[in-house]
Structure formats: C-alpha cells, structure tokens
Protein backbone atom coordinates (compact mmCIF):
# COMPACT_ATOMS: atom_id res chain seq x y z
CA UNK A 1 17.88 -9.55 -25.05
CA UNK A 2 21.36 -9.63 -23.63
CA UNK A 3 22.88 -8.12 -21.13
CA UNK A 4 25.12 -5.04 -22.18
CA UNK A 5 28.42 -5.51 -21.10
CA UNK A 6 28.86 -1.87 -21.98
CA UNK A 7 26.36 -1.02 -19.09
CA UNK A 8 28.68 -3.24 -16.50
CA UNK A 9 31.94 -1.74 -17.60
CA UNK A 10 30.23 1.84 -17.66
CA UNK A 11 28.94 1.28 -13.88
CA UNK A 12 32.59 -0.31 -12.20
CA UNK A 13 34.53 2.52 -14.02
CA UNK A 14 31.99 5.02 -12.10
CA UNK A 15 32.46 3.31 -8.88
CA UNK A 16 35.90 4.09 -8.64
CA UNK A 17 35.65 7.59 -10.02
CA UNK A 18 33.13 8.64 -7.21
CA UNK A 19 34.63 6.60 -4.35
CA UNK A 20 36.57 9.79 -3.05
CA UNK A 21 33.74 11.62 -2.72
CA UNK A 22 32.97 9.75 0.46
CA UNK A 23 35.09 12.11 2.07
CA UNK A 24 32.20 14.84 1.85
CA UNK A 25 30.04 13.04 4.50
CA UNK A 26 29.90 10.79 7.38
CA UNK A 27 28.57 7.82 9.13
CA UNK A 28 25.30 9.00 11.20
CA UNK A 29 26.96 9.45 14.12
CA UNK A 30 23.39 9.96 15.98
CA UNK A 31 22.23 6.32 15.71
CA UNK A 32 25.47 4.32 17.00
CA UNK A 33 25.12 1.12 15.03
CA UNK A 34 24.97 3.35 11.51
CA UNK A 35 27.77 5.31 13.37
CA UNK A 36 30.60 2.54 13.14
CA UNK A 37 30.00 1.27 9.48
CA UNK A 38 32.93 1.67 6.98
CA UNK A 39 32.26 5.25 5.49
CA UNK A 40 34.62 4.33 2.58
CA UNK A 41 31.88 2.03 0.94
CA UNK A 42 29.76 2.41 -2.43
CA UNK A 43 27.93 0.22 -4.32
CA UNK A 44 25.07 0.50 -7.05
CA UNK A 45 23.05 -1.96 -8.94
CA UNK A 46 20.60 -1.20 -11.91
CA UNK A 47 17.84 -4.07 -13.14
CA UNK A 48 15.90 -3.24 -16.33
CA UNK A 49 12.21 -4.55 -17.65
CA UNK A 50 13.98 -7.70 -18.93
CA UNK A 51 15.48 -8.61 -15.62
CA UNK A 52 19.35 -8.09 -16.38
CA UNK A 53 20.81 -6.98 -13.29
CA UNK A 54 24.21 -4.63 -13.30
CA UNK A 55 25.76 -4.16 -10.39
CA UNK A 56 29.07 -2.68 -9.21
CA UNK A 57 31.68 -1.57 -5.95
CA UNK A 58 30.07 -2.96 -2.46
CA UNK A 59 26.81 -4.53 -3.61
CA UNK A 60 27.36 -7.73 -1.30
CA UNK A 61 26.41 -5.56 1.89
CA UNK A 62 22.93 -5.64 3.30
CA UNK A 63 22.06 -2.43 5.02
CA UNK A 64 18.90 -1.07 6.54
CA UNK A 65 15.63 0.85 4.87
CA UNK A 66 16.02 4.15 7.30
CA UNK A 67 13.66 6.85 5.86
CA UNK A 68 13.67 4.41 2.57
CA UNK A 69 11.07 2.80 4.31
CA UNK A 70 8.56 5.96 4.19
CA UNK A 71 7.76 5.37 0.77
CA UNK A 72 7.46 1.71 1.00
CA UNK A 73 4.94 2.16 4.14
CA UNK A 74 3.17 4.78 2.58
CA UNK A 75 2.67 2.77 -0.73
CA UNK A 76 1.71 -0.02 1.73
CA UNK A 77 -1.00 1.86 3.45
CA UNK A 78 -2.51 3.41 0.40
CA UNK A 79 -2.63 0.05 -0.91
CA UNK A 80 -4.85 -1.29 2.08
CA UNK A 81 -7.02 1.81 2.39
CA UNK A 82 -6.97 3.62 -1.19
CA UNK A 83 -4.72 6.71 -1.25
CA UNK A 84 -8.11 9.33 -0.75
CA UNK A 85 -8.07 7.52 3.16
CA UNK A 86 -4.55 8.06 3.67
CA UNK A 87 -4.15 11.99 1.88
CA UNK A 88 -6.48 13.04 4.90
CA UNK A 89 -3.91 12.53 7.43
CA UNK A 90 -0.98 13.55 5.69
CA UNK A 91 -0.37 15.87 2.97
CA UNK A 92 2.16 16.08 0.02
CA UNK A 93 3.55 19.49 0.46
CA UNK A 94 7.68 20.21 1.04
CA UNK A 95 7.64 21.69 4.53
CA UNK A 96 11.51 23.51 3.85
CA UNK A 97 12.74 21.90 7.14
CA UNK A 98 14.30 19.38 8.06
CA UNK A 99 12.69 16.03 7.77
CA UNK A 100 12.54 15.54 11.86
CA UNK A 101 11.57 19.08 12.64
CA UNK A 102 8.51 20.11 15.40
CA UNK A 103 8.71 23.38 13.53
CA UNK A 104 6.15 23.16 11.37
CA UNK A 105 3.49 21.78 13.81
CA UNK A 106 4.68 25.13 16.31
CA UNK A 107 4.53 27.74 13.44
CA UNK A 108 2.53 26.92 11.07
CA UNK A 109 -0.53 24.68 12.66
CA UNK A 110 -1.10 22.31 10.09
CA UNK A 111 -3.94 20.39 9.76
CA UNK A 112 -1.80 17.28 9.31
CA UNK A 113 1.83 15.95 8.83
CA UNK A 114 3.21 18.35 5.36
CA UNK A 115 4.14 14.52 3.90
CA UNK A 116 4.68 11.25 4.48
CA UNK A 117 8.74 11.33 3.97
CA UNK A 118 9.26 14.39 7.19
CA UNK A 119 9.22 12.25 10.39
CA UNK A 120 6.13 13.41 11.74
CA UNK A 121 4.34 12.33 8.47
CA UNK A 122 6.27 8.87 8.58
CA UNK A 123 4.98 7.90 12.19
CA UNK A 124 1.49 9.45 11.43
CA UNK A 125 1.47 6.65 8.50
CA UNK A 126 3.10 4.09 10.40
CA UNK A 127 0.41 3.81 12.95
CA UNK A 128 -2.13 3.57 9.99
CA UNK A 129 -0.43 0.35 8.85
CA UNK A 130 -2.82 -2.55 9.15
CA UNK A 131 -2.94 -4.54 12.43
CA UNK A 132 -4.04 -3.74 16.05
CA UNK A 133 -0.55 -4.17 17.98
CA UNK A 134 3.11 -2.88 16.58
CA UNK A 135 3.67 -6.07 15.92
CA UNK A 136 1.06 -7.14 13.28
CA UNK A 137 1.67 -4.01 11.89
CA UNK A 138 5.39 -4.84 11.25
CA UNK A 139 4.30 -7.96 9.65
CA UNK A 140 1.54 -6.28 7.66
CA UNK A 141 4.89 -4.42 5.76
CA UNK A 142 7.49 -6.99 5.98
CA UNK A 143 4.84 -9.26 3.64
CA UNK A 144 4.16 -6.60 1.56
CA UNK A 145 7.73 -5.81 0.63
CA UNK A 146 8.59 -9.41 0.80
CA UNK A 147 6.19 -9.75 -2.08
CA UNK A 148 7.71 -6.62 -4.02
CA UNK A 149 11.55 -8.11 -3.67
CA UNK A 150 10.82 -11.96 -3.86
CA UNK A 151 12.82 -13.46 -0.47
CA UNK A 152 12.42 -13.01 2.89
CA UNK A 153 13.46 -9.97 4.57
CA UNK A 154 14.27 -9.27 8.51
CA UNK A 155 15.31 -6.68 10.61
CA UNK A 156 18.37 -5.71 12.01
CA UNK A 157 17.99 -6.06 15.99
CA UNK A 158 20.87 -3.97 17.11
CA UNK A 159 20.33 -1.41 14.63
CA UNK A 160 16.62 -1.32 15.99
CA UNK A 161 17.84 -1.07 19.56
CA UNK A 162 20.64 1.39 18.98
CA UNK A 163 17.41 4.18 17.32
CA UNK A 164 15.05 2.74 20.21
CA UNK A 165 17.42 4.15 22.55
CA UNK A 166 18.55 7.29 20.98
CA UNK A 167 15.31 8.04 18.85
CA UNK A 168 14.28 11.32 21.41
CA UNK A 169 13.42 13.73 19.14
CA UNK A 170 10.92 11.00 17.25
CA UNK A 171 9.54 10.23 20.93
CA UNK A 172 8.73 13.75 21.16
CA UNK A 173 7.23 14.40 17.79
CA UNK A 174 5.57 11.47 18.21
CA UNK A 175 3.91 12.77 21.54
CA UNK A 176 3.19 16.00 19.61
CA UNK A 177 0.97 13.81 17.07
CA UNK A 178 -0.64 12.27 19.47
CA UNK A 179 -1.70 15.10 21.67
CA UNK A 180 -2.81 16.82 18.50
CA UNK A 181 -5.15 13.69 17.58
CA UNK A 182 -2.71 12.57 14.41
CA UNK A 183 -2.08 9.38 16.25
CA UNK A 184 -5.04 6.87 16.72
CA UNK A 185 -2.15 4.18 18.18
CA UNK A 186 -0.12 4.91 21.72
CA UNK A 187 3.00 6.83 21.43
CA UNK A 188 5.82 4.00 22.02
CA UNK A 189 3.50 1.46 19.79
CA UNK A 190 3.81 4.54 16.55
CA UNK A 191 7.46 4.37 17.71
CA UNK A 192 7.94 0.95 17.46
CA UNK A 193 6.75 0.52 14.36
CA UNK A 194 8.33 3.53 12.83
CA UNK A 195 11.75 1.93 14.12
CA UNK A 196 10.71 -1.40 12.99
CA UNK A 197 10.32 -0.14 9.45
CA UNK A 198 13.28 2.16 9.45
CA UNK A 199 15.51 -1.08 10.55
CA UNK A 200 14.40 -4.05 8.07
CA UNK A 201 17.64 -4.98 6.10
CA UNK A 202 17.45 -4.45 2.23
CA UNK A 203 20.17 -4.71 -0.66
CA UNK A 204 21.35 -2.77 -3.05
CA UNK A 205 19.45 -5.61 -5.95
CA UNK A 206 15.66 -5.02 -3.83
CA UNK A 207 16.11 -1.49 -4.19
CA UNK A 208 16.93 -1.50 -7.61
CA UNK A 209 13.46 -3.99 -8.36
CA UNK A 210 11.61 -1.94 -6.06
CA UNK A 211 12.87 0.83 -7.88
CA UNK A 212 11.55 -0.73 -11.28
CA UNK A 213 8.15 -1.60 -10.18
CA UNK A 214 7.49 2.40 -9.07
CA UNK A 215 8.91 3.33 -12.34
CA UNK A 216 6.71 0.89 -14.33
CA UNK A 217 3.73 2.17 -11.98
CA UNK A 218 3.40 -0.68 -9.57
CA UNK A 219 4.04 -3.18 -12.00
CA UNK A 220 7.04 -5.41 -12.73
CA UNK A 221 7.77 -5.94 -16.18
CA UNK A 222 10.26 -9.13 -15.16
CA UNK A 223 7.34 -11.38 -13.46
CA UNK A 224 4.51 -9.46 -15.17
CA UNK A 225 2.46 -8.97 -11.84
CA UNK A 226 0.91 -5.97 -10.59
CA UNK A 227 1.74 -4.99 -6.91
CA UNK A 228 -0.07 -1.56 -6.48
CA UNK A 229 -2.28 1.09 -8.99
CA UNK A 230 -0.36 3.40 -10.91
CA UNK A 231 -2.62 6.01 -9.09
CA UNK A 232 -0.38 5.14 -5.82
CA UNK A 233 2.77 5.12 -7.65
CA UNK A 234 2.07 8.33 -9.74
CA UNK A 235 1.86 9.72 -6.33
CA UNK A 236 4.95 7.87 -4.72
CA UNK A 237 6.80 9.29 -7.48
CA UNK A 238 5.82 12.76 -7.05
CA UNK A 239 6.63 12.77 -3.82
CA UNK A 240 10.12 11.33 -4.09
CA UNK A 241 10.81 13.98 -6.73
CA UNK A 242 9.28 16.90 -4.20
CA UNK A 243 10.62 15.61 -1.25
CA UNK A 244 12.59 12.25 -1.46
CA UNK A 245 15.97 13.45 -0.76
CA UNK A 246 15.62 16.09 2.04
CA UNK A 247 16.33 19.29 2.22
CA UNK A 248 18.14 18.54 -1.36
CA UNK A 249 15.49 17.45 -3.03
CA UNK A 250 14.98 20.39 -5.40
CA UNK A 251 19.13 20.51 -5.99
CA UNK A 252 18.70 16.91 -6.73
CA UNK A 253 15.85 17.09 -8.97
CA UNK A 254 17.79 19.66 -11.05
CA UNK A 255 21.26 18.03 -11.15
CA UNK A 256 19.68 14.22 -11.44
CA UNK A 257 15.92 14.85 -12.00
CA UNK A 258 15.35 10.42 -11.05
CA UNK A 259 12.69 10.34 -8.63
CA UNK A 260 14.49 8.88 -5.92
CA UNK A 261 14.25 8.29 -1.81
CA UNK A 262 17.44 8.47 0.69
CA UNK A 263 17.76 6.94 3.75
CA UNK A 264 20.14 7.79 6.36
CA UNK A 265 22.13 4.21 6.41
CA UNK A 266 23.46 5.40 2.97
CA UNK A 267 21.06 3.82 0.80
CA UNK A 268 19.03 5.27 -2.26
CA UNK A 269 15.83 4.37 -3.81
CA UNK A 270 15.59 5.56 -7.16
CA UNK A 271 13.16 5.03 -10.19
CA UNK A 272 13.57 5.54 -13.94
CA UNK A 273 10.20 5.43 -15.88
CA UNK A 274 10.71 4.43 -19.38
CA UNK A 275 11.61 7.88 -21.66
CA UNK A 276 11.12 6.08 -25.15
CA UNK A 277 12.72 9.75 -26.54
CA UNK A 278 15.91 9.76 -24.69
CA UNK A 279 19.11 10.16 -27.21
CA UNK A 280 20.75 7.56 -25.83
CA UNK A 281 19.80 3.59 -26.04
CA UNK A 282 21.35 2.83 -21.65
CA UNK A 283 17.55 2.13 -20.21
CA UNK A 284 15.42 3.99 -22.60
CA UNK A 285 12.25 1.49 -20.93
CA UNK A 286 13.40 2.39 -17.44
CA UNK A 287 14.94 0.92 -14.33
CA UNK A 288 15.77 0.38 -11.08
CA UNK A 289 18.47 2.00 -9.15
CA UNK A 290 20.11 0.76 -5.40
CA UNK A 291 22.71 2.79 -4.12
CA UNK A 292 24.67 2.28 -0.99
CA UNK A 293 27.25 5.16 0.18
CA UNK A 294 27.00 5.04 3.86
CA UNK A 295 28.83 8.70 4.18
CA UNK A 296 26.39 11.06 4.26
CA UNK A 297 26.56 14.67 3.89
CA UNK A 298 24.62 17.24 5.69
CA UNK A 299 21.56 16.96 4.73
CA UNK A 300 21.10 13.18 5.19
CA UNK A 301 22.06 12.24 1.90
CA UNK A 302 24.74 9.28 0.82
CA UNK A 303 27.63 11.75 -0.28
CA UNK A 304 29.45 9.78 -2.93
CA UNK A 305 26.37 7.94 -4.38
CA UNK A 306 24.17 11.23 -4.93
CA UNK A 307 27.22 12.55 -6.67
CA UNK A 308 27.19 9.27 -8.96
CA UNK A 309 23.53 8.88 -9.72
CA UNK A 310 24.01 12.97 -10.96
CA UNK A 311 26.89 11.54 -13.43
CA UNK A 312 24.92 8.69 -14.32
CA UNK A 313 22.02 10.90 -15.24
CA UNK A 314 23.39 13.08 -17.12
CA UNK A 315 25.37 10.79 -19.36
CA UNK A 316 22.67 8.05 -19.68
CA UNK A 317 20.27 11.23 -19.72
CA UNK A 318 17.35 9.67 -17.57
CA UNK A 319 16.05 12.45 -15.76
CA UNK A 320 12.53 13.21 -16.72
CA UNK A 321 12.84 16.86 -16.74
C-alpha cells in the first residue's frame, strides 16, 4: 500500500493548530538541562503495520526517555523473569498521587511499590533489571530497546548529570525502598540505573515503532518479529491506560482513550491496537504514536501534544473506549 498523503497533510495542518498551546506548560525547571530547551517545540510522527512513517513540526530533535522509560524497563524485566516474578514486587494499582510521592509508603503501608510508572515502583524495577553492577544493568536495557527501534541508542551525559545532582527526592524514596527490603541493589546503584534509563536519547520515529509493537502485542507487523508475549504487553497497555500519564491519566483516557506513557522531557509514548470497526479508514490496523512538546503542564504532561493526540483521537476515532 501507499502512503496517504491525506494522513501527512492532516498531521502538519495539526501541528500548527496546537503549537500555541505550548503556552499552558513549561520546561521542567527541576532538572536544569530539560529546564533550558525551547518550550515552543512540537513534533509527532505516526508509523502503521506496513511501515509508512508520517511525521510532522520538530521531529528532527532527539530528546530523552524520562518516565517513558518505566514502561520500556518494566517490559524489559518481565521479559527476563516472566511478568508473575516481577507483579510480586510491584503492583498495578493508581496510587492518586503524584508519581514521586513517599505518601503512599507513610499512609498506606503497602506491601510493594502501587506500579511500576510512580517513582518508587520505577526504581524498585530498575534494580531488578538483569546484571550485577548499574552498569550491566544499563546495558541489559539499552540492547533490549536497541532491538525494539533498530539503531543504536545512547544516553545523554549532561542530562544524566544535571538529575544525578538534583534527583533528592528519588535518593530518598529510594532509601525508603531499601530500608523497607524493596531494594535487593544499594541505594546510589537503583539510582543510577533509574537515571541511566530516564536519560537514554529517543526520537519521535522509535517511539512511534515502539508504540506499534505494544499495540500489535509485542510484535512488529513491519519486520514480522516478535519482541515480547502479548501477556506482557496486554499488561503494559493496561497500565499506560491506568496510569501512563500521571495524575491525568483518567482525564486522558476519557478525552483520548490511546494507551499512552509521558515523560517529563516532553515526549509521549502512545499505542493504537488495530479497531477493525472504527468509522473511519486513518489506522483502522493500528499504530504508533511519538510526540515531542517539551512544555509541560502541571501534572508532568507535554501541554500542546496531549492537547493534539485528544484532536487526533477524536477525529481519526482511535480510542478504544
């Protein structure tokens, strides 16, 4: 099949319609390096099961995973040790606070981290990544998404040194976990990696494919090979729908209703199973979607591209509510 120039039109003319709202948000002040990029920027690219790619606005900028990378490790881990291994360290309950909160370990004693997409859930399954130093850990993920996305990735030093330094509320949940017996790894090793992960630099085009294998249940439909079960991804999925974009997650699900994952660099994971019923013909067998808005409003989320991906929804109608 061709490519619909329809799509590629469609996509540009969105771009500039949602620029503005870039103005609702901000750069993440908190981690310096994210702090200074251009807040004006938005870009999104969509891949379907044949492999056409449509991409639009600022799709040439590399930017890095943040809490993207939750998913991706936690599909990583249950990949290495089945997902039964990994579900009895961290649950997949919305906790109602925010994603780096002590809160929930004060008030309500868990048992384990709520989920792997809060912070405390993110570090617990960081340190169960495969590998007995930080470092073989780091390169324990980096192959595994390499192999998802088709290149070589790396990680963005200064970004990784600019969280290192400022990352004191994760040094203290991360001490929490450990002094509750969550953490089988030293403190500033679970940190490291955590930071690692959050600081590998993706694009807009692996997001989209990533987004397209979760969708087709860890399979992609372009170089027909199978990367994880669709028991994993069934689970990914849930969780991104549940708890993928924050403490907006259920707004989101209603207005947009695409499983999806944010990170705090601006960038959005998101993952269109094929709805064979939809009224429209735009990616009735699913897709991939990369976002990158690096203004992000208040609850973490990019601003201008979560406003997008809710027009794009409900004109394309690919929510699957």
């Amino acid at each position: 099949m061709q490519r619909n120039p329809h799509i590629q039109e469609q996509l540009e003319a969105w771009i500039e319609e949602n620029k503005g709202h870039a103005i609702l948000g901000t750069t993440a002040q908190y981690i310096p390096a994210l702090g200074k990029v251009d807040p004006s920027r938005l870009g999104i690219c969509m891949v379907d099961e044949d492999g056409h790619y449509y991409c639009a606005g600022d799709t040439d900028q590399e930017f890095t995973l943040q809490s993207i990378s939750k998913a991706l490790s936690f599909i990583a881990v249950c990949c290495h040790y089945g997902l039964d291994f990994v579900l009895e360290r961290v649950d997949v309950e919305p906790t109602g606070e925010a994603f780096n909160s002590i809160i929930p370990f004060e008030i309500h004693r868990p048992n384990k981290p709520f989920n792997p997409f809060i912070n405390a859930g993110a570090i617990t399954v960081s340190a169960l990544l495969p590998g007995q130093t930080s470092q073989k850990k780091y390169e324990y993920l980096l192959e595994f998404l390499e192999g998802l996305v088709g290149h070589p990735l790396e990680m963005d030093r200064e970004v990784y040194d600019s969280e290192w330094k400022s990352s004191h509320r994760n040094r203290a949940l991360a001490y929490y976990l450990k002094e509750a017996n969550f953490l089988e790894i030293e403190v500033e090793e679970a940190l490291d990696i955590y930071i690692r992960q959050c600081s590998i630099k993706i694009s807009t085009q692996d997001l989209a494919l990533i987004g397209l294998i979760i969708a087709y249940d860890g399979f992609n439909p372009i170089t027909k090979v199978n990367h994880f079960s669709d028991e994993i991804a069934q689970v990914a999925k849930v969780l991104m729908v549940t708890c993928g974009m924050y403490n907006s997650s259920g707004n989101f699900a209603a207005h947009v209703g695409i499983p999806a994952k944010s990170g705090v660099s601006g960038g959005i994971l998101a993952a269109v199973p094929p709805k064979l019923h939809s009224q429209t013909y735009e990616f009735r067998a699913g897709a991939g979607i990369g976002v990158y808005g690096p203004a992000i409003d208040v609850q973490g989320n990019s601003a201008a591209g979560t406003m997008m991906l809710r027009q794009i929804s409900k004109e394309w109608d690919l929510s699957i509510f």
